[in-house]
C-alpha atoms as a PDB file:
ATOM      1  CA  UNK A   1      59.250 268.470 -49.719  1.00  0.00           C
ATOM      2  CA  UNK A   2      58.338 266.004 -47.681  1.00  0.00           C
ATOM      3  CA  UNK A   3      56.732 266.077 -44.264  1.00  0.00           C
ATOM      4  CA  UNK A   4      58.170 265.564 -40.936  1.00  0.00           C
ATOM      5  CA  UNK A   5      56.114 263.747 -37.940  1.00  0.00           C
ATOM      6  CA  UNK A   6      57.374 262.925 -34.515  1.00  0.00           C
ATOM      7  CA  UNK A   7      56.223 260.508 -32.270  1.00  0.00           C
ATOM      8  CA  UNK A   8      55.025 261.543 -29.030  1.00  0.00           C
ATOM      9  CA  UNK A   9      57.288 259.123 -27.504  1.00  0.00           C
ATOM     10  CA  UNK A  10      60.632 260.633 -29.409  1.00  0.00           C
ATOM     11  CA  UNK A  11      58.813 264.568 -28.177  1.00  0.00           C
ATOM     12  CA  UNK A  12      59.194 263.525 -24.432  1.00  0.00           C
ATOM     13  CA  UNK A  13      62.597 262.035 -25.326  1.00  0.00           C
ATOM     14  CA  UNK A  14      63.845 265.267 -26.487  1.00  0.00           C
ATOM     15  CA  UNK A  15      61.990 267.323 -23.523  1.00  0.00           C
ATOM     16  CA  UNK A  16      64.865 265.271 -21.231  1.00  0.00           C
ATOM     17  CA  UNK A  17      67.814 266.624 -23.456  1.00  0.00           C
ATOM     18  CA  UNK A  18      69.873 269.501 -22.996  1.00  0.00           C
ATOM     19  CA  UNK A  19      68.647 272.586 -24.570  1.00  0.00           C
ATOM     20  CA  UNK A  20      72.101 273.519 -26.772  1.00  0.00           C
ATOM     21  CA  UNK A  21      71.930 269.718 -28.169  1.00  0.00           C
ATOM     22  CA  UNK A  22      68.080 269.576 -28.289  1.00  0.00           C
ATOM     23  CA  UNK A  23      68.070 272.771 -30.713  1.00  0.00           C
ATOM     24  CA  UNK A  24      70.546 270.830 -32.796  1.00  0.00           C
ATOM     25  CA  UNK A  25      68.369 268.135 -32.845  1.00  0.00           C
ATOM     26  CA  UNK A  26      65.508 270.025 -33.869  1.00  0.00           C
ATOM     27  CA  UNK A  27      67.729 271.376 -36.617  1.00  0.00           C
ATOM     28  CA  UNK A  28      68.408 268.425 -38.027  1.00  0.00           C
ATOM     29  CA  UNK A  29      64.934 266.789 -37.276  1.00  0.00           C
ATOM     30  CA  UNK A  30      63.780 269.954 -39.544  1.00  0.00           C
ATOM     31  CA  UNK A  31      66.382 269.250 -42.096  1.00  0.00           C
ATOM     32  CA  UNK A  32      64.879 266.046 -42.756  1.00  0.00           C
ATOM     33  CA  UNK A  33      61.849 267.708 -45.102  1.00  0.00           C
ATOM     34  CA  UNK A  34      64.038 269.146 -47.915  1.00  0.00           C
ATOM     35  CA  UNK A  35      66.378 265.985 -48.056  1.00  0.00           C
ATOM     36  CA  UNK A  36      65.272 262.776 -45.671  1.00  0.00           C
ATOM     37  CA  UNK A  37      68.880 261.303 -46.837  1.00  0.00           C
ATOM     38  CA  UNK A  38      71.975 263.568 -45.953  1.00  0.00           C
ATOM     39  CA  UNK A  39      75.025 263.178 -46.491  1.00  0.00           C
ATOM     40  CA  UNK A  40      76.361 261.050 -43.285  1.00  0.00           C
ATOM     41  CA  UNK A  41      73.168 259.042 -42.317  1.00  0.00           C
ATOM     42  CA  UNK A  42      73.077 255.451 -42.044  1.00  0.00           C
ATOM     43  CA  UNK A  43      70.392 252.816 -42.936  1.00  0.00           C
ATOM     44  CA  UNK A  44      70.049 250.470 -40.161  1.00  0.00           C
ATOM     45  CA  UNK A  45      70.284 246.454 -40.466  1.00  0.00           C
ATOM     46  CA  UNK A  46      67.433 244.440 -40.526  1.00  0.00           C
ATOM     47  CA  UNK A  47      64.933 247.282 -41.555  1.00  0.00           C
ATOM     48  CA  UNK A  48      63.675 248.106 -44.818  1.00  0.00           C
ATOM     49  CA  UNK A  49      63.378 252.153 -44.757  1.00  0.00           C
ATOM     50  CA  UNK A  50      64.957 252.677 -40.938  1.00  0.00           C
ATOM     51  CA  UNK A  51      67.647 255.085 -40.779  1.00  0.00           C
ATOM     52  CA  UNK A  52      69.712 257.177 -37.881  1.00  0.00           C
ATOM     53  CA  UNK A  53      71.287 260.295 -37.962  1.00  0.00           C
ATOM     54  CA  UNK A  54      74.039 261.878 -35.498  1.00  0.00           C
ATOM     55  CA  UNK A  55      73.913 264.670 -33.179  1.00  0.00           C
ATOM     56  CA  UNK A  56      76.845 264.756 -30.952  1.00  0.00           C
ATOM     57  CA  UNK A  57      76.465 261.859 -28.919  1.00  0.00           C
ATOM     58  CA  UNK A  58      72.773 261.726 -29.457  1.00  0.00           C
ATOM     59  CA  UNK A  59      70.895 259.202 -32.533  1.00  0.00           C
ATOM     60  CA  UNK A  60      67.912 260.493 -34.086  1.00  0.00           C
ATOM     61  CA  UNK A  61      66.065 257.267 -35.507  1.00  0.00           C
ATOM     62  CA  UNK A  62      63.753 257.822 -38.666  1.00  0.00           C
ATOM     63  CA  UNK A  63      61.878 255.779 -40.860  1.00  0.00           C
ATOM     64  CA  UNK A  64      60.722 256.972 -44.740  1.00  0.00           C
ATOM     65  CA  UNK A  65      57.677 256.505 -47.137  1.00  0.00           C
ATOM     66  CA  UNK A  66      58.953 258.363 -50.352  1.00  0.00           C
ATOM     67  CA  UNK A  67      55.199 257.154 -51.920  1.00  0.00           C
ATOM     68  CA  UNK A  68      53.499 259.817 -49.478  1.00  0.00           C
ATOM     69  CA  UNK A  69      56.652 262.024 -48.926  1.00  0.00           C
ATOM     70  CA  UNK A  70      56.717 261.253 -45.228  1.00  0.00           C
ATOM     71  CA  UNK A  71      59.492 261.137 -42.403  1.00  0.00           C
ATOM     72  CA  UNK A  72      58.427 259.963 -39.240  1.00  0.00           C
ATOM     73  CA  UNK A  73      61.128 260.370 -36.325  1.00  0.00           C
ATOM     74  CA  UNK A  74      60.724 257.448 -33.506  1.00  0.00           C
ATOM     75  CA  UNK A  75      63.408 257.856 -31.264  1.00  0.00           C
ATOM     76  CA  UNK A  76      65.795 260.754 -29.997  1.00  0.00           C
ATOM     77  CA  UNK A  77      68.843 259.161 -27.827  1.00  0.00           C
ATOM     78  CA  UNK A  78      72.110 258.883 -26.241  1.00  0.00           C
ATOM     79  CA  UNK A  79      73.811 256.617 -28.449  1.00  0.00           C
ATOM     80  CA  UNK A  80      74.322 254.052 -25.605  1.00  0.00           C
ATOM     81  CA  UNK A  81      70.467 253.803 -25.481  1.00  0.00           C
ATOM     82  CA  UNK A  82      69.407 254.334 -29.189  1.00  0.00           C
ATOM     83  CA  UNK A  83      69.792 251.221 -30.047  1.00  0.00           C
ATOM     84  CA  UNK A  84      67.604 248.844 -27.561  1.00  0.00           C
ATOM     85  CA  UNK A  85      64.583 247.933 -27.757  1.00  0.00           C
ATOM     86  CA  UNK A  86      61.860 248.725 -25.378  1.00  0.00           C
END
């Protein structure tokens, strides 16, 4: 099992979501400790353990350390802002 953190920054991002996609989220998010790779998520280019999952139109962007069973969430967004940088 491995354990799920999310950044502050990805808490307030969800805060600003509606509530019927931000429980989906959350499902999902909480999905991630029993198996960090499901079935439809995809590794993203030019990072070594980066991934994103879909939620609707929302991206929830991950990263995982399978030495200390960890899954740290950075970023919760519309896809047309999931992607930039800040």
């Amino acid at each position: 099992m491995y354990k799920v953190i999310i950044k502050k920054s990805a808490i307030r991002e969800l805060e600003n979501i509606t509530k019927v996609f931000r429980l989906k989220i959350i499902q999902k998010i909480d999905d991630l400790a029993s198996d960090p790779r499901p079935q439809g998520i995809r590794k993203l280019e030019n990072s070594l353990n980066s991934y994103r999952i879909r939620v609707g139109s929302y991206r929830v962007i991950y990263t995982i350390e399978d030495q200390n069973l960890l899954v740290e969430v950075i970023k919760v967004a519309d896809r047309k802002d999931a992607y930039r940088s800040k």
